[in-house]
C-alpha atoms as a PDB file:
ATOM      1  CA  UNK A   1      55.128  73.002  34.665  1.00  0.00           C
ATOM      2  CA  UNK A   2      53.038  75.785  33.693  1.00  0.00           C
ATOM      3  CA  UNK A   3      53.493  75.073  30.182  1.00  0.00           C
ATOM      4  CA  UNK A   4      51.849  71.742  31.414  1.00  0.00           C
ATOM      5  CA  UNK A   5      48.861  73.337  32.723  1.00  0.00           C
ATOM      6  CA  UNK A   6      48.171  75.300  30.389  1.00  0.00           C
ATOM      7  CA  UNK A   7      47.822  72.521  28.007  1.00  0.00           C
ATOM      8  CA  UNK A   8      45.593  70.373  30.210  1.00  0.00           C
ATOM      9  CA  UNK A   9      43.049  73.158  30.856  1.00  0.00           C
ATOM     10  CA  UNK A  10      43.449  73.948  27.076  1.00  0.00           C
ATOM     11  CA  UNK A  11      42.706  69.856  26.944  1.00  0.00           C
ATOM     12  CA  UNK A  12      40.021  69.895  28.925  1.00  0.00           C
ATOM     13  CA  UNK A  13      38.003  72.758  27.362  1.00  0.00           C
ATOM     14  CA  UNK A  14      38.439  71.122  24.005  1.00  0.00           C
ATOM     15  CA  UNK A  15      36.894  68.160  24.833  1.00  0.00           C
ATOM     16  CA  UNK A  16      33.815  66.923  22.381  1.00  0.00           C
ATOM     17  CA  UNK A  17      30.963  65.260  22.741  1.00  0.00           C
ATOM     18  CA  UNK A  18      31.535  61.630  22.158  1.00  0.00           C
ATOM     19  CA  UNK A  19      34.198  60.775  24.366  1.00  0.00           C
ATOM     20  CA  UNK A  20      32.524  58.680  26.542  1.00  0.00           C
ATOM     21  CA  UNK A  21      33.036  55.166  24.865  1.00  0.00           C
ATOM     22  CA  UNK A  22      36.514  55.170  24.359  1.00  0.00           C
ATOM     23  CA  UNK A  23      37.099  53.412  27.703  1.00  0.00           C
ATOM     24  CA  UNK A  24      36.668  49.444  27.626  1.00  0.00           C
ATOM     25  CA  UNK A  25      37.866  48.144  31.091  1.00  0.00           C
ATOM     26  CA  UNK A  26      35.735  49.224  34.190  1.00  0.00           C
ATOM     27  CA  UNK A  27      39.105  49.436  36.223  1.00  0.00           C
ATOM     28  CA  UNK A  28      39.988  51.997  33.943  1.00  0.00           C
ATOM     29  CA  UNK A  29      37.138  54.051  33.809  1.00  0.00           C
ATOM     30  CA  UNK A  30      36.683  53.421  38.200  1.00  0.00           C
ATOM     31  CA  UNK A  31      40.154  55.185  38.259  1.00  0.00           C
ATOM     32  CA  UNK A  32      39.493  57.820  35.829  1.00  0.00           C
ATOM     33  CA  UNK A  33      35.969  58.388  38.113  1.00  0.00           C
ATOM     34  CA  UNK A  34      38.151  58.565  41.046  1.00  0.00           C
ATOM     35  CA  UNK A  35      40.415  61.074  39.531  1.00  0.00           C
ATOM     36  CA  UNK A  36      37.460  63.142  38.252  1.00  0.00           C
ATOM     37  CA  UNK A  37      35.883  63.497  41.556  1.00  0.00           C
ATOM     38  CA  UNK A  38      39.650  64.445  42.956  1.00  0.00           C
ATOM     39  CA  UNK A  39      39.867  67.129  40.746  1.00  0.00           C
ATOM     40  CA  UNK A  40      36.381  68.581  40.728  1.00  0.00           C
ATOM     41  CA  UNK A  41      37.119  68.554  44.770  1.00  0.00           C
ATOM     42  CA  UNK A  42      39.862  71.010  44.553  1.00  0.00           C
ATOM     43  CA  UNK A  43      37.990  72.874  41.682  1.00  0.00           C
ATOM     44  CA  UNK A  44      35.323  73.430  44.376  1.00  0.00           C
ATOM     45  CA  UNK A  45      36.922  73.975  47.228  1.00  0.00           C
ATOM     46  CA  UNK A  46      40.219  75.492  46.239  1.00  0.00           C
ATOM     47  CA  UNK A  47      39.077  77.771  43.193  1.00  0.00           C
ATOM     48  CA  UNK A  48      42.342  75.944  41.704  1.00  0.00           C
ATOM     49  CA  UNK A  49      41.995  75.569  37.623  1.00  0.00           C
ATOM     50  CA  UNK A  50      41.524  72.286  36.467  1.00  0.00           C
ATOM     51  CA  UNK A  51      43.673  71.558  34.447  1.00  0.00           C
ATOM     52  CA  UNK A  52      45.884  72.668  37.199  1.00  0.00           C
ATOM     53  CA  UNK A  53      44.090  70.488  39.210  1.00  0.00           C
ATOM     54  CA  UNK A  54      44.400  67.910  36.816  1.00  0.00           C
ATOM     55  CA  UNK A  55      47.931  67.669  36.282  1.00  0.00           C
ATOM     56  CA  UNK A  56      48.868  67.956  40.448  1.00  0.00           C
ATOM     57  CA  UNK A  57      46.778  64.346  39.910  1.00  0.00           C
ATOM     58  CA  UNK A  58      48.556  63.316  36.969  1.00  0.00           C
ATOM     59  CA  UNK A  59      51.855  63.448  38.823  1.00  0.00           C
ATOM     60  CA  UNK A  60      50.919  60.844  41.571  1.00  0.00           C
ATOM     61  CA  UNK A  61      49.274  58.714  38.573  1.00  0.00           C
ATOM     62  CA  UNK A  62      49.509  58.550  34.904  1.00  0.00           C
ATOM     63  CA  UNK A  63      46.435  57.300  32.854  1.00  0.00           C
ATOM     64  CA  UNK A  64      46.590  56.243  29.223  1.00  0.00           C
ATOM     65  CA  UNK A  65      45.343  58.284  26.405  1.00  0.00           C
ATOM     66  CA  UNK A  66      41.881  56.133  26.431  1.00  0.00           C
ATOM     67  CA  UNK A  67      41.292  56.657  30.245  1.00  0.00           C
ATOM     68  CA  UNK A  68      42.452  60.495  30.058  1.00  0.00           C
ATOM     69  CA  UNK A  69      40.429  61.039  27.554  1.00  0.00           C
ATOM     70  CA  UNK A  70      37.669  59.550  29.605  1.00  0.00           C
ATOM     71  CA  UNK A  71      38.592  61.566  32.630  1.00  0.00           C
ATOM     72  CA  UNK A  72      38.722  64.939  30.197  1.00  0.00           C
ATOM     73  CA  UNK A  73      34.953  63.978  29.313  1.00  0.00           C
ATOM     74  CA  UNK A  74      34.133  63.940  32.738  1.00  0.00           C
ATOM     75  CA  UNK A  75      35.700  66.876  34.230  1.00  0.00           C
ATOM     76  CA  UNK A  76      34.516  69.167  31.268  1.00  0.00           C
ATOM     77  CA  UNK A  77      31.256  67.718  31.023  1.00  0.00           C
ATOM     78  CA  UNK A  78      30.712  68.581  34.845  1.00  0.00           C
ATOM     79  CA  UNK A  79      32.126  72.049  34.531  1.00  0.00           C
ATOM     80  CA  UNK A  80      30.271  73.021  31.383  1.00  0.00           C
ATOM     81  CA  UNK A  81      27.054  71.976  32.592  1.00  0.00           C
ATOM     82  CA  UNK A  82      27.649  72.815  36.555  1.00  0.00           C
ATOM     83  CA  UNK A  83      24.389  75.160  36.750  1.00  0.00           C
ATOM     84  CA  UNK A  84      22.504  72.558  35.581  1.00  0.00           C
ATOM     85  CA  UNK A  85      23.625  69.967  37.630  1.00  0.00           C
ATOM     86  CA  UNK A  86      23.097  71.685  40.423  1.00  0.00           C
ATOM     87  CA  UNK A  87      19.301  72.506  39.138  1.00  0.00           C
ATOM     88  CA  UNK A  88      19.219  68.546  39.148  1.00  0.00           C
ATOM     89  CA  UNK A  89      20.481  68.129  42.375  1.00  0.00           C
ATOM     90  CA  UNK A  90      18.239  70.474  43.951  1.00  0.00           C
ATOM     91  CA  UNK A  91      15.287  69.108  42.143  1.00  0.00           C
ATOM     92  CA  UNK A  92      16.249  65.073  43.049  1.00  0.00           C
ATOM     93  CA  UNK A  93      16.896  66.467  46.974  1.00  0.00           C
ATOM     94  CA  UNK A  94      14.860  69.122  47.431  1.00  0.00           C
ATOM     95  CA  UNK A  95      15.157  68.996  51.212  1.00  0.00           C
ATOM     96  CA  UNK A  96      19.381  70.007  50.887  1.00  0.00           C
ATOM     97  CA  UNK A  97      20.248  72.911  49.199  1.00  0.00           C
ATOM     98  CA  UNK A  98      23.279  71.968  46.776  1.00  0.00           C
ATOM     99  CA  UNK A  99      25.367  74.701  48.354  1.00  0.00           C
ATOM    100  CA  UNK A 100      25.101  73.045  52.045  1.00  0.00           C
ATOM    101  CA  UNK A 101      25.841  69.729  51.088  1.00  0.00           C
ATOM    102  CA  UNK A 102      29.384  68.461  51.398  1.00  0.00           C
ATOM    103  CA  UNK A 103      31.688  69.315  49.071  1.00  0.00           C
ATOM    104  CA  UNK A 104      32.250  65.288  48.214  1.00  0.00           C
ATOM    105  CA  UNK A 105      28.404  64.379  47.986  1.00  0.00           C
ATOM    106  CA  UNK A 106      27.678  67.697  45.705  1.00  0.00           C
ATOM    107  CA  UNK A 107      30.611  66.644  43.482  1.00  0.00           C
ATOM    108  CA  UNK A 108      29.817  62.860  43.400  1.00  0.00           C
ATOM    109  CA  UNK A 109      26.389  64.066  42.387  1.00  0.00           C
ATOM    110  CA  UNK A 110      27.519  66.608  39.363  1.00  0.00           C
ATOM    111  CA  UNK A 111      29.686  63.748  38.266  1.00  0.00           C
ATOM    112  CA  UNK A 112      27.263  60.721  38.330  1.00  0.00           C
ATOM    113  CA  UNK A 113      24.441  63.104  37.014  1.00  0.00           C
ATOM    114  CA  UNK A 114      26.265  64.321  34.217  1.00  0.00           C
ATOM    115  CA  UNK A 115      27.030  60.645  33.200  1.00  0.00           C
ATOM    116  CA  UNK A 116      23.692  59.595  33.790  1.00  0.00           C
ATOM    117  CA  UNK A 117      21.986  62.305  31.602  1.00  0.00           C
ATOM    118  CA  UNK A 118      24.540  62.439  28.948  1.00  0.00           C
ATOM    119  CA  UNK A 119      23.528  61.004  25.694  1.00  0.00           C
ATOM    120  CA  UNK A 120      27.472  60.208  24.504  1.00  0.00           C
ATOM    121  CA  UNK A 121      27.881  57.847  27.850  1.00  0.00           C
ATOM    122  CA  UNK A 122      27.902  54.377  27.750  1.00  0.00           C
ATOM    123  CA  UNK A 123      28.103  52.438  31.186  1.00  0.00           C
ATOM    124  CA  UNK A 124      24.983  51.060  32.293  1.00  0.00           C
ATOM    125  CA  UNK A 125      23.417  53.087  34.794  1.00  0.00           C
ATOM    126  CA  UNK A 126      23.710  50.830  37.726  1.00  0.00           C
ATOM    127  CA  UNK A 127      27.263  51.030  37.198  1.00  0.00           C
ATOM    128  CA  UNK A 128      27.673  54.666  37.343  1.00  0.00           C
ATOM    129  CA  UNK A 129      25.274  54.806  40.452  1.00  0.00           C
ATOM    130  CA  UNK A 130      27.561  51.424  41.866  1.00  0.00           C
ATOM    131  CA  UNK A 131      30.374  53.381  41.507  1.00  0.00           C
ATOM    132  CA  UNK A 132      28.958  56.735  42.530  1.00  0.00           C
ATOM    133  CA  UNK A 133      28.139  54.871  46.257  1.00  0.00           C
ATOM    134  CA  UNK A 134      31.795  53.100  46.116  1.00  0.00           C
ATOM    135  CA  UNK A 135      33.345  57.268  45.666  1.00  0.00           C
ATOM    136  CA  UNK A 136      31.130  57.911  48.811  1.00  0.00           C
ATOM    137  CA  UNK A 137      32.009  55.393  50.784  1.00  0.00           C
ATOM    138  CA  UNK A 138      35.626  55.963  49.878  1.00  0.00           C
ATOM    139  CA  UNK A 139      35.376  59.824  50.451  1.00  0.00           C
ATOM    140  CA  UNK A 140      32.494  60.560  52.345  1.00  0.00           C
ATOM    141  CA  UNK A 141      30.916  60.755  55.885  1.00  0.00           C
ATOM    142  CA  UNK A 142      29.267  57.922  56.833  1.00  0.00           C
ATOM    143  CA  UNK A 143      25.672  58.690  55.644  1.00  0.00           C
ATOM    144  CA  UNK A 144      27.129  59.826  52.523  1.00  0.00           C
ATOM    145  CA  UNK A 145      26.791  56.376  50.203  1.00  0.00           C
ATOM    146  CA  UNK A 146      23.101  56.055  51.411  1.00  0.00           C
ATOM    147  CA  UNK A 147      22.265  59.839  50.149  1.00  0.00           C
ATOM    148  CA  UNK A 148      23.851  59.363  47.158  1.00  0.00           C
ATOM    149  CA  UNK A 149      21.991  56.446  46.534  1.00  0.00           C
ATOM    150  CA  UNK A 150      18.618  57.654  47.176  1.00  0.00           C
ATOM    151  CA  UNK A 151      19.356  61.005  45.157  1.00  0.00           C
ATOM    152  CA  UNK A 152      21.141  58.601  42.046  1.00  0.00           C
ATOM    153  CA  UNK A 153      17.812  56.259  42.515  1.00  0.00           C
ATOM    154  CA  UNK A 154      15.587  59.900  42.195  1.00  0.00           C
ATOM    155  CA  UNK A 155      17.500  61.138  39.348  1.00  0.00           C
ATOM    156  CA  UNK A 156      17.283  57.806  37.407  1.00  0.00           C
ATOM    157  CA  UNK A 157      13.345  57.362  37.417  1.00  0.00           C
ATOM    158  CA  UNK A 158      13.255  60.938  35.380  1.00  0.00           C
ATOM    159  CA  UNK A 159      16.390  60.010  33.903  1.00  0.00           C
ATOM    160  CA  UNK A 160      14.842  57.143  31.975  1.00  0.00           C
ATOM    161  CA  UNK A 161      11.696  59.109  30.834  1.00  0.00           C
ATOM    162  CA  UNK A 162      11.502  59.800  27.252  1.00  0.00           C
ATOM    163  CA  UNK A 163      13.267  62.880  26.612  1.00  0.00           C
ATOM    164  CA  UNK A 164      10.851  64.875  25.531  1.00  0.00           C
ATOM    165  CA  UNK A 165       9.125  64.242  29.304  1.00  0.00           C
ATOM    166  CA  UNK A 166      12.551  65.251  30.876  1.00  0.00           C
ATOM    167  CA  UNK A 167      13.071  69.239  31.161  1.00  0.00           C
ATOM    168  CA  UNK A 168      17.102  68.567  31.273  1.00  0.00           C
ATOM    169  CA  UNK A 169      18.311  72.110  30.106  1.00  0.00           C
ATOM    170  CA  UNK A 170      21.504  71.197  27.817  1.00  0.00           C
END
């Protein structure tokens, strides 16, 4: 097992740029959201590594090579840029400070922001806010899907400026 985790950390921090596309079916990519948030939750809360984290998911599901690869996108892509997301977050909601907010809504945020922003992604952004709302509703409080929509509908507006009119740090 730990040879296991070893290699998905070691798969995780190799991930490039470009990954993004190689994910056709939206139930694919849904799941490999819902896994990404899963582990980014234990990263957070537990301190666990993720590609630990990452392969205590894989046992209760196994993805294909196109939606792992997907799912190693997102989980590096959050975890490299994590400073900066958080930057985001506390500039789209000024009025929560990132380290108050719960642990799901922070991480829903980092993971819908980093797709957002990215220039490799793909989806449409009303589909990664859709699905942003569906993780909250799934795993948050009650309030949590409104939040997350207001902050997604914040972060989209600058989002969609030219770039050089956006001051996202890379």
């Amino acid at each position: 097992m730990e040879n296991g985790a070893e290699g998905a950390a070691a798969g995780i921090a190799d991930q490039r740029s470009g990954e993004a596309g190689v994910v056709a079916r939206p139930a694919e990519r849904r799941r490999a959201r819902r896994a990404a948030l899963q582990v980014l939750y234990e990263v957070d809360c537990s301190g666990h590594r993720p590609g630990i984290a990452l392969d205590y998911r894989q046992q209760d599901e196994q993805f294909g090579a196109e939606t792992l690869a997907f799912l190693y996108w997102l989980i590096s892509g959050v975890i490299r840029y994590r400073e900066d997301l958080d930057s985001l977050i506390g500039r789209y909601a000024p009025e929560w400070p990132v380290g108050k907010l719960a642990i799901v809504d922070r991480n829903v945020l980092r993971l819908s922001i980093f797709e957002l922003s990215s220039p490799d992604a793909d989806a449409p952004p009303k589909v990664v806010i859709n699905e942003a709302v569906e993780l909250a509703k799934t795993f948050g409080s009650d309030n949590s899907a409104r939040f997350i929509n207001g902050v997604l509908g914040t972060a989209l507006r600058e989002i969609s400026l030219p770039t050089e009119s956006r001051q996202v740090s890379r």
